[in-house]
C-alpha atoms as a PDB file:
ATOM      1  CA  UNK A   1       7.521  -1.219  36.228  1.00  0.00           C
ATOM      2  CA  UNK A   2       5.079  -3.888  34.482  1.00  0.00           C
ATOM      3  CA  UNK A   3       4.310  -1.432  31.691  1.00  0.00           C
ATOM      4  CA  UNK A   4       8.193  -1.046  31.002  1.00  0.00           C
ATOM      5  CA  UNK A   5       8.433  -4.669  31.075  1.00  0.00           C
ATOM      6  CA  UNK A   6       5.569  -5.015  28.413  1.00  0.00           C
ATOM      7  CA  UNK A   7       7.179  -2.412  25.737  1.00  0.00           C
ATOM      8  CA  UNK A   8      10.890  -3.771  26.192  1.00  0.00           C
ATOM      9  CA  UNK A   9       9.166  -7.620  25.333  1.00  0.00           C
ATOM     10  CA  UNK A  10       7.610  -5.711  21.848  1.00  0.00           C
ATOM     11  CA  UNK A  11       9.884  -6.404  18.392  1.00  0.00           C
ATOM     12  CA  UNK A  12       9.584  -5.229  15.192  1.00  0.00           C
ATOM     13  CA  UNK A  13      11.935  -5.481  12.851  1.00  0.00           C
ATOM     14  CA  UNK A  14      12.240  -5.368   8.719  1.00  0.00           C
ATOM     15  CA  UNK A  15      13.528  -8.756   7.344  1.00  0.00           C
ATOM     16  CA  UNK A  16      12.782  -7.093   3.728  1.00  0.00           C
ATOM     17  CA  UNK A  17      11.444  -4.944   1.562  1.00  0.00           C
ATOM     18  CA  UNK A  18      10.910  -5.993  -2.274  1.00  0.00           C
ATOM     19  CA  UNK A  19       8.752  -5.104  -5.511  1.00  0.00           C
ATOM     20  CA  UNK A  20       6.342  -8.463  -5.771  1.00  0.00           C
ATOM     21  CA  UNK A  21       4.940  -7.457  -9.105  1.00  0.00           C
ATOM     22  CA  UNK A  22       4.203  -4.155 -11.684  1.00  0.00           C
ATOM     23  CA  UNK A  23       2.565  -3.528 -14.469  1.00  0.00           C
ATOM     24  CA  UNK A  24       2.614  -1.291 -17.010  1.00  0.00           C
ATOM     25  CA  UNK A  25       0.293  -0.574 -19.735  1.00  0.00           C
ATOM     26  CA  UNK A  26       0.164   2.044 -22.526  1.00  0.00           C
ATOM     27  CA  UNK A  27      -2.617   0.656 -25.062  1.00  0.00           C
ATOM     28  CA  UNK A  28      -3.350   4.285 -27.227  1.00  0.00           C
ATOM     29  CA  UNK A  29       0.172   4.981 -27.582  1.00  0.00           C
ATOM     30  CA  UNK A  30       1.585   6.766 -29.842  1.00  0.00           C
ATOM     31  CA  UNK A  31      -1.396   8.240 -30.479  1.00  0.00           C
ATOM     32  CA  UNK A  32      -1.633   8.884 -27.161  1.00  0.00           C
ATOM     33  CA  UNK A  33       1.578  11.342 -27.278  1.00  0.00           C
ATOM     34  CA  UNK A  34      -0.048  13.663 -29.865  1.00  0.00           C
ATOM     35  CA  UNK A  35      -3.429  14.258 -27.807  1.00  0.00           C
ATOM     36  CA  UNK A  36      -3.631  17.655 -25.677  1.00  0.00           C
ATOM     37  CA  UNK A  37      -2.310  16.436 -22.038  1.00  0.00           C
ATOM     38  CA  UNK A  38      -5.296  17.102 -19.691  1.00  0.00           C
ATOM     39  CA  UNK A  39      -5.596  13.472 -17.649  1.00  0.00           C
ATOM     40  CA  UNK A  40      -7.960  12.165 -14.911  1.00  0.00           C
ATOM     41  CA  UNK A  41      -6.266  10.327 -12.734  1.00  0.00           C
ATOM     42  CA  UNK A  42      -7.997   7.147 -10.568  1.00  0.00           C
ATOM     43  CA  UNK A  43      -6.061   5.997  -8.015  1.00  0.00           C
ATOM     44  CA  UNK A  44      -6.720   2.611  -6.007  1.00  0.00           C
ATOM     45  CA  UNK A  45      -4.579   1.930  -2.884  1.00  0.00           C
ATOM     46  CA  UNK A  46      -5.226  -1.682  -1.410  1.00  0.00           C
ATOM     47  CA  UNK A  47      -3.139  -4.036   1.557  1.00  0.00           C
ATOM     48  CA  UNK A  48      -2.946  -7.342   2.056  1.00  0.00           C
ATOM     49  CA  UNK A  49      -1.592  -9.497   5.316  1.00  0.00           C
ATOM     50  CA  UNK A  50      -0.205 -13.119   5.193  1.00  0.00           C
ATOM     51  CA  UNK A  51       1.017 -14.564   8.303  1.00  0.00           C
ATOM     52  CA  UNK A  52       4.257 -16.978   7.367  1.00  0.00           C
ATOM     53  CA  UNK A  53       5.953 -18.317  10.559  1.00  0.00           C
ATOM     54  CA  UNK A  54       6.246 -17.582  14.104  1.00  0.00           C
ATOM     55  CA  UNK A  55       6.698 -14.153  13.961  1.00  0.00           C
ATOM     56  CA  UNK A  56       6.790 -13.558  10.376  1.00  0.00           C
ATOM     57  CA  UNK A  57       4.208 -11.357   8.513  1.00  0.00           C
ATOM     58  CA  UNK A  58       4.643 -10.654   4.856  1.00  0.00           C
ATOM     59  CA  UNK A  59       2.390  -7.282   4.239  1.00  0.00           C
ATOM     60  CA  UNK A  60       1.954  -6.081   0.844  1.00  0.00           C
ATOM     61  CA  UNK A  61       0.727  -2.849  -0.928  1.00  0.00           C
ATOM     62  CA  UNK A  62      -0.892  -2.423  -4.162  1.00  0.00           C
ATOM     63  CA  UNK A  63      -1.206   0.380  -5.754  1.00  0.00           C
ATOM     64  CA  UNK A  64      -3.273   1.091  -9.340  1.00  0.00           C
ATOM     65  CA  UNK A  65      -3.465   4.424 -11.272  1.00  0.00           C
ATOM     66  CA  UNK A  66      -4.853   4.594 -14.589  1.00  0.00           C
ATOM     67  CA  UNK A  67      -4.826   7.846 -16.501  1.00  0.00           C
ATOM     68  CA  UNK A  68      -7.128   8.457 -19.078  1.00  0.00           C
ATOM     69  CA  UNK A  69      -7.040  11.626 -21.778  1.00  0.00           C
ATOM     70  CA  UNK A  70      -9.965  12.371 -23.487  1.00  0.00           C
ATOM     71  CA  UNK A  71     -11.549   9.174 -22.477  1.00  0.00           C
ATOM     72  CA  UNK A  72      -8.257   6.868 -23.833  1.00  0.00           C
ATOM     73  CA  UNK A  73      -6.315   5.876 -21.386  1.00  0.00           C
ATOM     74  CA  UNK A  74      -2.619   6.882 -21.325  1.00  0.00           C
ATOM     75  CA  UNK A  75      -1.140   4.335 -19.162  1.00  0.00           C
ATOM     76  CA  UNK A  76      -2.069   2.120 -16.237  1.00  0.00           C
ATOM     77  CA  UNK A  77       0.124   0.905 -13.895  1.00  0.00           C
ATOM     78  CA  UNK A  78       0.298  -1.690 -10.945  1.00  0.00           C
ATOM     79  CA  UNK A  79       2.877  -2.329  -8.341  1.00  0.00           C
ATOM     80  CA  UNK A  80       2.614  -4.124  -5.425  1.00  0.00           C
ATOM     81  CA  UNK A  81       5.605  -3.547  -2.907  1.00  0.00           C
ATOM     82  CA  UNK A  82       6.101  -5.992   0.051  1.00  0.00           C
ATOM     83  CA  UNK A  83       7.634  -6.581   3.010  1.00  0.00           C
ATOM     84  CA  UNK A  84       8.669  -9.271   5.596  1.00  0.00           C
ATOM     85  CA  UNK A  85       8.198  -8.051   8.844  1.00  0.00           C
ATOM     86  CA  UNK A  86       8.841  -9.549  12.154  1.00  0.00           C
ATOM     87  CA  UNK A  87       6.415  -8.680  15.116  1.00  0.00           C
ATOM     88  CA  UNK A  88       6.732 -10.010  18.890  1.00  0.00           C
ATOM     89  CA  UNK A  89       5.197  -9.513  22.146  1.00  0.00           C
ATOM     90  CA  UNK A  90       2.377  -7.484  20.511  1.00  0.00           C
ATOM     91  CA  UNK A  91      -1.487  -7.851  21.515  1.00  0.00           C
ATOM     92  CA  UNK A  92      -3.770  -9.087  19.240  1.00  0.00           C
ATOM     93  CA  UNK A  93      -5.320  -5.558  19.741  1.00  0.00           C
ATOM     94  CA  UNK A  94      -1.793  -3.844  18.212  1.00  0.00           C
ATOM     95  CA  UNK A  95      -1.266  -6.629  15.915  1.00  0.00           C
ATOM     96  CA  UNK A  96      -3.776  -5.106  13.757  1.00  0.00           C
ATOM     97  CA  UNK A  97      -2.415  -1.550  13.594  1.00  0.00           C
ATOM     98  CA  UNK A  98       1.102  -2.458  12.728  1.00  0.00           C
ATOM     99  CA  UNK A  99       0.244  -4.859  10.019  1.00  0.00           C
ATOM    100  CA  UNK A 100      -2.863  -2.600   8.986  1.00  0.00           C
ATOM    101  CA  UNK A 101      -1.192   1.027   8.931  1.00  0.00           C
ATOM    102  CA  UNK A 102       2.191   0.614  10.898  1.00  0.00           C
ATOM    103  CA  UNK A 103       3.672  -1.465   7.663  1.00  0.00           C
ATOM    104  CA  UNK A 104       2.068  -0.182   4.654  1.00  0.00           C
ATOM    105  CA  UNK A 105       3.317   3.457   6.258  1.00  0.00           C
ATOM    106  CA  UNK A 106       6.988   2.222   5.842  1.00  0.00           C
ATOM    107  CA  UNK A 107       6.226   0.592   2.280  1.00  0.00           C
ATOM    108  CA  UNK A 108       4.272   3.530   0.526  1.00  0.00           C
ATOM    109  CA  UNK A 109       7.241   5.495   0.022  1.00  0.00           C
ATOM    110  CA  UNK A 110       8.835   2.437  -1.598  1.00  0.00           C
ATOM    111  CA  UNK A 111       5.823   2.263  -4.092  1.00  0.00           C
ATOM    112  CA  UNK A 112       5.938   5.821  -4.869  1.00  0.00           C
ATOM    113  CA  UNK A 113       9.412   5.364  -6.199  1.00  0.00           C
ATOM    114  CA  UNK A 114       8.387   2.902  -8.244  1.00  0.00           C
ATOM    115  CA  UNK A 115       5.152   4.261  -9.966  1.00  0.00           C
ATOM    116  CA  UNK A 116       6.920   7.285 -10.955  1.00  0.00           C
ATOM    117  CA  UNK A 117      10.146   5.701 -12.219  1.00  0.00           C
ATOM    118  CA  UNK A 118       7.581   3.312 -14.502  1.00  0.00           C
ATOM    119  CA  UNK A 119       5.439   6.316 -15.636  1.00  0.00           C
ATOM    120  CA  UNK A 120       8.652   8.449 -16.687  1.00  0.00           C
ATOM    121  CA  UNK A 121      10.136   5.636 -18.260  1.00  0.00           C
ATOM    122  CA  UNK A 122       6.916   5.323 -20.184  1.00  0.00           C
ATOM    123  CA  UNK A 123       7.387   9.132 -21.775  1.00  0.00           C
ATOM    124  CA  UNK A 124       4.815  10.604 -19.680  1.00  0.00           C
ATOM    125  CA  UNK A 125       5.149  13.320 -17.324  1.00  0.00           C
ATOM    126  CA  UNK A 126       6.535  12.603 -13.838  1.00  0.00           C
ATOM    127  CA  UNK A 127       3.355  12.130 -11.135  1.00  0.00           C
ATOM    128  CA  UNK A 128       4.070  12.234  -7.394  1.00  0.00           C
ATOM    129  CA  UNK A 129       1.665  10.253  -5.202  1.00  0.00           C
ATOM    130  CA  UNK A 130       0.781  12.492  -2.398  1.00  0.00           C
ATOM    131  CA  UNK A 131       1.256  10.552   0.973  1.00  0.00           C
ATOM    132  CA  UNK A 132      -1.096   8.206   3.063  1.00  0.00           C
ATOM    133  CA  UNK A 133      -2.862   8.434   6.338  1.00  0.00           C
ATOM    134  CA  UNK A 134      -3.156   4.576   6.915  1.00  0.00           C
ATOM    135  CA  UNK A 135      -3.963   5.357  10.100  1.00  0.00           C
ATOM    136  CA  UNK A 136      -7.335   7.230   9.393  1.00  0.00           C
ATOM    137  CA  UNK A 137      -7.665   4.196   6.647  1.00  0.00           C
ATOM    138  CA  UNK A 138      -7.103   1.657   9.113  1.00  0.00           C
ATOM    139  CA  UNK A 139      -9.327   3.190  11.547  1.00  0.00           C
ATOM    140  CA  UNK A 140     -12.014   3.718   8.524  1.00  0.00           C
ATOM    141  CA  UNK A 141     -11.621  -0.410   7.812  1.00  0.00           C
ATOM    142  CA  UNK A 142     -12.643  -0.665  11.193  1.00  0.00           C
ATOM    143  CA  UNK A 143     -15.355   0.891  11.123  1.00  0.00           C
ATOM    144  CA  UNK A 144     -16.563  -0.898   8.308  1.00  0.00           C
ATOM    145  CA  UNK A 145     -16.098  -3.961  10.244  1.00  0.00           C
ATOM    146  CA  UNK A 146     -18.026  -3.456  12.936  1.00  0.00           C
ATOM    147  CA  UNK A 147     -20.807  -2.232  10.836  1.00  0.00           C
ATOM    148  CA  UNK A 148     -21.169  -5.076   8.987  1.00  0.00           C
ATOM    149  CA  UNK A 149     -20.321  -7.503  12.324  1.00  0.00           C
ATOM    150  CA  UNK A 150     -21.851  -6.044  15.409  1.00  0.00           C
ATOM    151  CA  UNK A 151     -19.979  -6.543  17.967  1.00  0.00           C
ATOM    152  CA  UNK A 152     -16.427  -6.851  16.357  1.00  0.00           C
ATOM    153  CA  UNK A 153     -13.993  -4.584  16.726  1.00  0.00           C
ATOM    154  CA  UNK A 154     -10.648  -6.589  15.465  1.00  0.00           C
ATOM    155  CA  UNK A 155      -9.386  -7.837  12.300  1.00  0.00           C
ATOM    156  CA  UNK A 156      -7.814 -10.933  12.219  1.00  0.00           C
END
């Protein structure tokens, strides 16, 4: 009966979801349009966590992909997509989850969108970011963590 007390208390709700800020670059084109298309791709995925009030929690995701052809890059682009999220009657020991993997989970696909509408727009072929396990990267940040702390196993 306590436990079912303790999960009807927890709240999480989306107050919103919006593109903060993108970016993007094409600095060989056109030249860059008459090269054989065979790109390497790097892709950098990165969160960050801002508490605002009560139980308000603006997470944001940035994502960074710069293509290069024949060692000139094609395009870069940058978007970071964020949310507003309102979390109660979680643990300090969930609060972590939820903002670390929990909310980027729900933005990713908002980003995708995004970085491939920007990259066709641009004239260059469509490219579909293959999904996330934040949960293995959360659990990998954790790790981290308490390798560089011993003895701490949270992230505030």
């Amino acid at each position: 009966m306590a436990e079912e007390q303790q999960t009807v208390d927890k709240q999480f709700s989306i107050q919103k979801i919006y593109t903060k800020d993108m970016s993007f670059e094409t600095p060989n084109s056109p030249k860059i349009f008459t090269e054989k298309w065979e790109p390497s791709v790097d892709f950098n995925l990165g969160s960050h966590v801002e508490h605002l009030e009560n139980t308000l929690y603006e997470v944001s995701l940035t994502v960074t992909i710069t293509v290069k052809c024949n060692d000139q890059t094609a395009y870069l682009v940058e978007v970071n997509q964020a949310g507003i999220f309102a979390l109660s009657g979680f643990t300090d020991q969930e609060m972590g989850p939820m903002v670390g993997s929990f909310c980027p989970n729900i933005l990713f696909p908002y980003a995708r969108e995004v970085v491939s509408d920007l990259i066709t727009k641009g004239g260059f072929p469509q490219l579909l970011l293959a999904p996330v396990n934040f949960d293995a990267l959360y659990s990998q940040h954790l790790q981290q963590a308490q390798q560089q702390v011993p003895g701490s196993g949270t992230i505030n």
